[in-house]
N, C-alpha and C. Protein backbone atom coordinates (compact mmCIF):
# COMPACT_ATOMS: atom_id res chain seq x y z
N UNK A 1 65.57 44.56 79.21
CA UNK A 1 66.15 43.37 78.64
C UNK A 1 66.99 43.74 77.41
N UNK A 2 66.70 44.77 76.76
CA UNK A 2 66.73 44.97 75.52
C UNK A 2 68.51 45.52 75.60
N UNK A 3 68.38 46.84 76.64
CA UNK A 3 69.35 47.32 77.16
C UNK A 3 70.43 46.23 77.54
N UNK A 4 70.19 45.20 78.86
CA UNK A 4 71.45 44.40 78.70
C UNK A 4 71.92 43.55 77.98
N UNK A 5 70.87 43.18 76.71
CA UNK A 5 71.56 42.48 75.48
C UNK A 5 72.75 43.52 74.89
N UNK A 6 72.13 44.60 74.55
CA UNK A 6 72.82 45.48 73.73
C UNK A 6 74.19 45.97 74.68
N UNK A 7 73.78 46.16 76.15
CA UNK A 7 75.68 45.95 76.36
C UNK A 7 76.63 44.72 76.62
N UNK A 8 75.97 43.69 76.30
CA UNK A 8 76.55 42.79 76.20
C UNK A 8 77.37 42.22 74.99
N UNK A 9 76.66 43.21 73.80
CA UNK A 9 76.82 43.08 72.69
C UNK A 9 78.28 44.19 72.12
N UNK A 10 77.76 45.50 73.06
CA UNK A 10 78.83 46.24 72.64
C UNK A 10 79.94 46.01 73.58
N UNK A 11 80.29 44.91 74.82
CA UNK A 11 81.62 44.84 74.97
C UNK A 11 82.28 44.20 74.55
N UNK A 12 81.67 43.07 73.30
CA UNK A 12 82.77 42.56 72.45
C UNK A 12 83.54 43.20 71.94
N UNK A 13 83.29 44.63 71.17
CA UNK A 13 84.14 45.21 70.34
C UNK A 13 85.06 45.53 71.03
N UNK A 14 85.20 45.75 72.46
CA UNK A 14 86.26 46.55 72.76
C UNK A 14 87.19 45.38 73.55
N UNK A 15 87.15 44.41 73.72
CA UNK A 15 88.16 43.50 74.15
C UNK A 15 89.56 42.78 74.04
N UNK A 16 90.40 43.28 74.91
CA UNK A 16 91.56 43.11 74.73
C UNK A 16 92.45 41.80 74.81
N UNK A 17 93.29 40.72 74.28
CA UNK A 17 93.21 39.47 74.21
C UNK A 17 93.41 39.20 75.63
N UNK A 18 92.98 37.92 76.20
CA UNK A 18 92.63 37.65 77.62
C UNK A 18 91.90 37.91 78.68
N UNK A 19 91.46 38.85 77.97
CA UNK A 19 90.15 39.73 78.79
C UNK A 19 88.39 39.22 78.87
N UNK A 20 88.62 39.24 80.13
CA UNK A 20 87.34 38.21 79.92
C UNK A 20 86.20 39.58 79.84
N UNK A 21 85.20 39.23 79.33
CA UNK A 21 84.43 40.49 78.94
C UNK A 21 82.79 40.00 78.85
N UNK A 22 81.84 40.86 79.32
CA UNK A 22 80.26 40.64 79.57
C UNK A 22 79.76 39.45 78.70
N UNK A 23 80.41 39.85 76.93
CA UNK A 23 79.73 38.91 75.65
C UNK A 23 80.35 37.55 76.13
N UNK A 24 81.66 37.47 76.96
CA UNK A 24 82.07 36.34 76.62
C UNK A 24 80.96 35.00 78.13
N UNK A 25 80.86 36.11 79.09
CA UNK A 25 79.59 35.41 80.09
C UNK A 25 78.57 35.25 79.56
N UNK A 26 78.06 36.28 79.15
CA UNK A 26 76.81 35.49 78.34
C UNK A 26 76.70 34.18 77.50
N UNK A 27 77.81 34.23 76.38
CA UNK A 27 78.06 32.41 75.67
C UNK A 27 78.13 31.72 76.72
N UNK A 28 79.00 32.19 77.65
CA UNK A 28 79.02 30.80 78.58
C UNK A 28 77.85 30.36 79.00
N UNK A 29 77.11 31.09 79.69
CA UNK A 29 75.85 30.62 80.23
C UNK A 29 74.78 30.52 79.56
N UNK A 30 74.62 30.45 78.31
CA UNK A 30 73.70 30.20 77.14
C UNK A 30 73.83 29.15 76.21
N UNK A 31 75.39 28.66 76.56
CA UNK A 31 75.83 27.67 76.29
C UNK A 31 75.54 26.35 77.76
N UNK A 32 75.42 26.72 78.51
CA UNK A 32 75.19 25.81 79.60
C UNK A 32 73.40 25.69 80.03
N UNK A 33 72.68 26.32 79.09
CA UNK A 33 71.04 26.14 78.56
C UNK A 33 70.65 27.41 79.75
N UNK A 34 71.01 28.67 79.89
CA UNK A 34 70.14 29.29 80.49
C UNK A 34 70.03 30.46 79.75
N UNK A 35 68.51 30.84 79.70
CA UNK A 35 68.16 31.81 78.98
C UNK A 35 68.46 33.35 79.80
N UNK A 36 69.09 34.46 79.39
CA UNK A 36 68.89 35.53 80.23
C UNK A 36 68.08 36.40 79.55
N UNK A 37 66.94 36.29 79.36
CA UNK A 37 65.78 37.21 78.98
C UNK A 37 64.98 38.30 80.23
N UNK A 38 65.52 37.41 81.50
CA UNK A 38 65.64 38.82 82.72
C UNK A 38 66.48 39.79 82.86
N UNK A 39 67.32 39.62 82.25
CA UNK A 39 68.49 40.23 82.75
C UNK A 39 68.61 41.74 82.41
N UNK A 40 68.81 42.71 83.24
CA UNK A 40 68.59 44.22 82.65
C UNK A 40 70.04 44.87 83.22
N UNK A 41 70.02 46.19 82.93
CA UNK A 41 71.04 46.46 83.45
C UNK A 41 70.66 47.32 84.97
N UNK A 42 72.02 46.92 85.46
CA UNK A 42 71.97 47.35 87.29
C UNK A 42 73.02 48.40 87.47
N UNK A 43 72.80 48.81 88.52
CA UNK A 43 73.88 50.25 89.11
C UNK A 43 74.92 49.39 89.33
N UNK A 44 76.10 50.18 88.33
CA UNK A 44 77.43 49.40 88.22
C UNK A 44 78.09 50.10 89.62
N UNK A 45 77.82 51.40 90.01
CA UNK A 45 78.64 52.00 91.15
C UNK A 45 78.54 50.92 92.66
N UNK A 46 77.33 50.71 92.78
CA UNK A 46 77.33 49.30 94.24
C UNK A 46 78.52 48.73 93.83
N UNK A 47 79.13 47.97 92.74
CA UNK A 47 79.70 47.06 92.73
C UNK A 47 81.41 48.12 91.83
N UNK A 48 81.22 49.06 92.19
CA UNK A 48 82.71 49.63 91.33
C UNK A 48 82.70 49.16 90.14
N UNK A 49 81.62 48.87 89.67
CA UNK A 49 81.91 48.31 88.54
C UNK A 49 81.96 49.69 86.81
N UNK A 50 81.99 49.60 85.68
CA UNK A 50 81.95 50.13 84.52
C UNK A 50 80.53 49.68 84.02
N UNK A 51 80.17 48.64 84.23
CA UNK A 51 78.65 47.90 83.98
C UNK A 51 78.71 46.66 84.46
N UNK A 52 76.92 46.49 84.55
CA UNK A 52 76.43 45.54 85.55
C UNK A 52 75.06 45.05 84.86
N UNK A 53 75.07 43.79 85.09
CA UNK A 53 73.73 43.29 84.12
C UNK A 53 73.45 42.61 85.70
N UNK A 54 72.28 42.45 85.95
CA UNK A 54 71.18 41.25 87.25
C UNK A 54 69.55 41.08 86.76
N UNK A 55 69.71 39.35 86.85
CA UNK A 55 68.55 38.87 86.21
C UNK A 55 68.70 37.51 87.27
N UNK A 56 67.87 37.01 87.24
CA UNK A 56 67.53 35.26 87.53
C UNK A 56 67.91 34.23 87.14
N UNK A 57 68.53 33.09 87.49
CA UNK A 57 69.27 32.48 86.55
C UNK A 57 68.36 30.81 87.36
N UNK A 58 67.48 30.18 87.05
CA UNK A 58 66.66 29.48 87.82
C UNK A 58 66.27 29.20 89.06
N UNK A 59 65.96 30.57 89.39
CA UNK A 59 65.70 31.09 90.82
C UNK A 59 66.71 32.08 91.61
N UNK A 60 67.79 32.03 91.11
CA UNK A 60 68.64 32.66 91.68
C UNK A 60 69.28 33.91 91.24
N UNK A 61 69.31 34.38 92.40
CA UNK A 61 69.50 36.32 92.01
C UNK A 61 71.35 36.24 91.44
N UNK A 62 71.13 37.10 90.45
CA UNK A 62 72.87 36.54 89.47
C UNK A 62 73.03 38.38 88.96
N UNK A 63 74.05 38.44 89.30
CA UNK A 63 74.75 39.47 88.93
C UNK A 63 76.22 39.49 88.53
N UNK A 64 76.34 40.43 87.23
CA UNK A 64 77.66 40.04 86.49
C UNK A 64 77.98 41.47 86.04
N UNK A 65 79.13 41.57 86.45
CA UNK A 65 80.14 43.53 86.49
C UNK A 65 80.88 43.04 85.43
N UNK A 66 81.54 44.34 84.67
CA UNK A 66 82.67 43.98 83.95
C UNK A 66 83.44 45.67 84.29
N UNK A 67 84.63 45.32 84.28
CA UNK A 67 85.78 46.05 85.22
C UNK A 67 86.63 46.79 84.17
N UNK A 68 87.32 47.65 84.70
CA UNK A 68 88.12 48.66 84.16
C UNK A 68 89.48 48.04 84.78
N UNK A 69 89.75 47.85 85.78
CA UNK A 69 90.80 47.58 86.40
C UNK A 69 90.96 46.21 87.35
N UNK A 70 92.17 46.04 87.64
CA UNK A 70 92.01 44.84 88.67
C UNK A 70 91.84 45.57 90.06
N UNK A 71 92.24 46.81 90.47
CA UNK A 71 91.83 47.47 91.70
C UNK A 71 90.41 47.59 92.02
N UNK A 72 89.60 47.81 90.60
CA UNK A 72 88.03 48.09 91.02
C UNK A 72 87.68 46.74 91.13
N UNK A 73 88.21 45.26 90.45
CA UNK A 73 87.53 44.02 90.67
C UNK A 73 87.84 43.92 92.08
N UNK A 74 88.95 44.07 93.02
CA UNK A 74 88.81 43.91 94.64
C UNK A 74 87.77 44.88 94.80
N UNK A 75 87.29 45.77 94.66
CA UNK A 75 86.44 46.61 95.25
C UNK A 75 85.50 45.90 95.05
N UNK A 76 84.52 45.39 93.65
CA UNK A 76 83.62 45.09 93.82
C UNK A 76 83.21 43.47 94.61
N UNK A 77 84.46 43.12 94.35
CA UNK A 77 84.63 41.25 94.76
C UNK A 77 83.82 42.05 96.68
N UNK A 78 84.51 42.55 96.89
CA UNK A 78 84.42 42.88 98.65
C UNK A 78 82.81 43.55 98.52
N UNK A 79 82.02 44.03 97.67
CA UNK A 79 80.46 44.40 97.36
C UNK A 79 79.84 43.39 97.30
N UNK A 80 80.61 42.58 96.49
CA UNK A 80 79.48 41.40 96.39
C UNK A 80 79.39 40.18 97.33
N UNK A 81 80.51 40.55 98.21
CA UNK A 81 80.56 39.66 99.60
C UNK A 81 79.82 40.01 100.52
N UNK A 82 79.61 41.53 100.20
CA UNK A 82 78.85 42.26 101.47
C UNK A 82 76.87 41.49 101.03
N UNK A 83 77.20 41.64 99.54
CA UNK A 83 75.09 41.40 98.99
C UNK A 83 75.27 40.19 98.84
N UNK A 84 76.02 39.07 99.06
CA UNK A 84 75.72 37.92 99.42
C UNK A 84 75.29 37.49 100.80
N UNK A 85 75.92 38.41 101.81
CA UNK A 85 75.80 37.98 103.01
C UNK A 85 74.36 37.72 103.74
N UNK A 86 73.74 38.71 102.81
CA UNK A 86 71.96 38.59 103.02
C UNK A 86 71.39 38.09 102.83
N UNK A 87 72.13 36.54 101.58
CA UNK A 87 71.52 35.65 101.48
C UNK A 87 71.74 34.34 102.15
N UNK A 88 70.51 33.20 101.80
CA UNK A 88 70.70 31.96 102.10
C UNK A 88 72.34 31.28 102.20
N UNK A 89 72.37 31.12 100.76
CA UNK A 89 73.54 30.43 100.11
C UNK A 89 74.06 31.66 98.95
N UNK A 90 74.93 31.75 98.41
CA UNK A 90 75.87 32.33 97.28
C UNK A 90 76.92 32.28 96.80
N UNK A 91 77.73 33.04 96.28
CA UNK A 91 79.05 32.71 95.96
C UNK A 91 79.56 34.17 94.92
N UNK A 92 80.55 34.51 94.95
CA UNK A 92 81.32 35.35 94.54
C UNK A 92 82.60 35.22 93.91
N UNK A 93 82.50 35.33 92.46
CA UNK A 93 84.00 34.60 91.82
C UNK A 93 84.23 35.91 90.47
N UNK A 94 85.61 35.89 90.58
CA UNK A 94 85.85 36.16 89.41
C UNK A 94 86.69 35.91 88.37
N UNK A 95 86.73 36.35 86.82
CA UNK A 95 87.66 36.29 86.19
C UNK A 95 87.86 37.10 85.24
N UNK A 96 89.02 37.50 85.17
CA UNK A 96 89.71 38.46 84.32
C UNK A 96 89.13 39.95 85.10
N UNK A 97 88.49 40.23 83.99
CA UNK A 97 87.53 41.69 84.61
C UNK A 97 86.23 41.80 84.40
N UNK A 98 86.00 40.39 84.84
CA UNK A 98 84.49 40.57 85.14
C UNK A 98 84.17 39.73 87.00
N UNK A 99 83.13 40.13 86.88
CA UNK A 99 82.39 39.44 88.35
C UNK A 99 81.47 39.45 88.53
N UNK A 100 81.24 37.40 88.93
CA UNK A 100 79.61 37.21 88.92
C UNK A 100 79.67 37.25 90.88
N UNK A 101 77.93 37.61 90.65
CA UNK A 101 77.95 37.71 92.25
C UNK A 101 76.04 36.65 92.20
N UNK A 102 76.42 35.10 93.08
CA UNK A 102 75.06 34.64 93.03
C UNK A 102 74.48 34.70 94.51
N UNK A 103 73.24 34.67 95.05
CA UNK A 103 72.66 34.61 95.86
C UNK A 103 71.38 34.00 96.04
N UNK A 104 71.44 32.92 96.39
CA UNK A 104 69.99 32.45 96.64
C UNK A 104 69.13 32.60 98.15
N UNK A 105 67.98 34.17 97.39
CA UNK A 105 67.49 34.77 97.79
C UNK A 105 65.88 34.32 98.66
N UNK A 106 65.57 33.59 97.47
CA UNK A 106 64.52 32.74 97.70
C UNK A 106 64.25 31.11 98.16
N UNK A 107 65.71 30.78 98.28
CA UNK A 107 65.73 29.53 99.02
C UNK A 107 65.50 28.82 97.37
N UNK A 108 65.42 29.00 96.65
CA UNK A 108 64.85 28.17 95.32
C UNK A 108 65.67 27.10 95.21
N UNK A 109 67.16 27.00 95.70
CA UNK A 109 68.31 26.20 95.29
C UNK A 109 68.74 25.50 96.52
N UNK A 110 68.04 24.46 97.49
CA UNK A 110 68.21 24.64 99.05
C UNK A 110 69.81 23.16 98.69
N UNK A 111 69.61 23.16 97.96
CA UNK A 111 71.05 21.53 97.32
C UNK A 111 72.20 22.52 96.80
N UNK A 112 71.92 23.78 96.34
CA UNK A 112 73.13 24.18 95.93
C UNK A 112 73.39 24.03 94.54
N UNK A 113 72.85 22.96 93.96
CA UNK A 113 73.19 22.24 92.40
C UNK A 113 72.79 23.65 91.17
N UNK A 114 71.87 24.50 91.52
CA UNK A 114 71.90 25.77 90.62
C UNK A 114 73.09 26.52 90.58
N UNK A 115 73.28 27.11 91.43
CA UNK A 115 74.27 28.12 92.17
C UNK A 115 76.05 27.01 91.91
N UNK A 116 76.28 25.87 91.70
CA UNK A 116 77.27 25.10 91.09
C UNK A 116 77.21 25.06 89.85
N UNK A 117 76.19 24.89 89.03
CA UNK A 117 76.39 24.75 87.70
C UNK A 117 76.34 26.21 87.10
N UNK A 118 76.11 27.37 87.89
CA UNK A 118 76.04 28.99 87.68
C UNK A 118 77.45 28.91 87.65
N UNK A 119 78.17 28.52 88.99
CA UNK A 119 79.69 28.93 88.64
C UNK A 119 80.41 28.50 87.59
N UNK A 120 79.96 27.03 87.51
CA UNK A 120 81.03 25.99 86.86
C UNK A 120 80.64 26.84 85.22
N UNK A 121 79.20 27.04 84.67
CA UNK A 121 79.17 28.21 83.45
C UNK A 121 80.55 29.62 83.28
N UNK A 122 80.20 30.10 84.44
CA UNK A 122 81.13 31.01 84.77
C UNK A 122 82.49 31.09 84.67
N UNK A 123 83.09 29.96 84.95
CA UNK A 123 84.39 29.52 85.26
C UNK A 123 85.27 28.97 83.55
N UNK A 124 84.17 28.51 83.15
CA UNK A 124 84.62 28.35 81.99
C UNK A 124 84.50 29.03 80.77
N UNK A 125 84.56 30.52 81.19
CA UNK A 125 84.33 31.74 80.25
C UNK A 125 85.83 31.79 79.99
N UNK A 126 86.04 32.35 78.84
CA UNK A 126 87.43 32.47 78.18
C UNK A 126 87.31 34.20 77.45
């Protein structure tokens, strides 16, 4: 846990204007009341990614890359289509150079209304 606070923390410093970046997902979704106190860090290579945080986001398996390039975000966008496919329901979006990848794994979200208000957090990262 400790670990994906702290890189969440150190990709503020390095952000370039318009760049959407790990610190700036996290406000979003902490701002939309979810705690990520699961959240650790994950093998950024599955997803081409530079880094990768996956934790739970009220039942649902949530994973968020942040990118070096827009060539590696198609790479990983097409990863996280592949580890959605194993699930129930999910969704795969990105912006700037990051990418969330959700999956509801456990059926926890059978309405969808988690996995919508995950994106709509998401979507409104700046």
């Amino acid at each position: 846990m400790r670990l994906a606070l702290a890189l969440l923390m150190i990709t503020a410093c390095s952000k370039k204007p318009g760049e959407v970046r790990l610190k700036e997902v996290n406000d979003s979704f902490s701002s939309a009341g979810y705690k990520l106190d699961s959240f650790q860090a994950a093998d950024p290579g599955k997803f081409s990614a530079q880094k990768c945080v996956q934790g739970l986001l009220d039942g649902v398996d949530t994973i968020v890359c942040e990118y070096g390039s827009n060539d590696a975000v198609a790479l990983g966008k097409k990863a996280g289509e592949d580890w959605v496919a194993q699930a129930a329901t999910g969704a795969v979006l990105t912006n700037g150079k990051t990418l969330l990848v959700v999956a509801d794994r456990s059926r926890a979200d059978p309405n969808g209304k988690t996995i919508h208000k995950i994106t709509q957090a998401y979507s409104k990262t700046r």
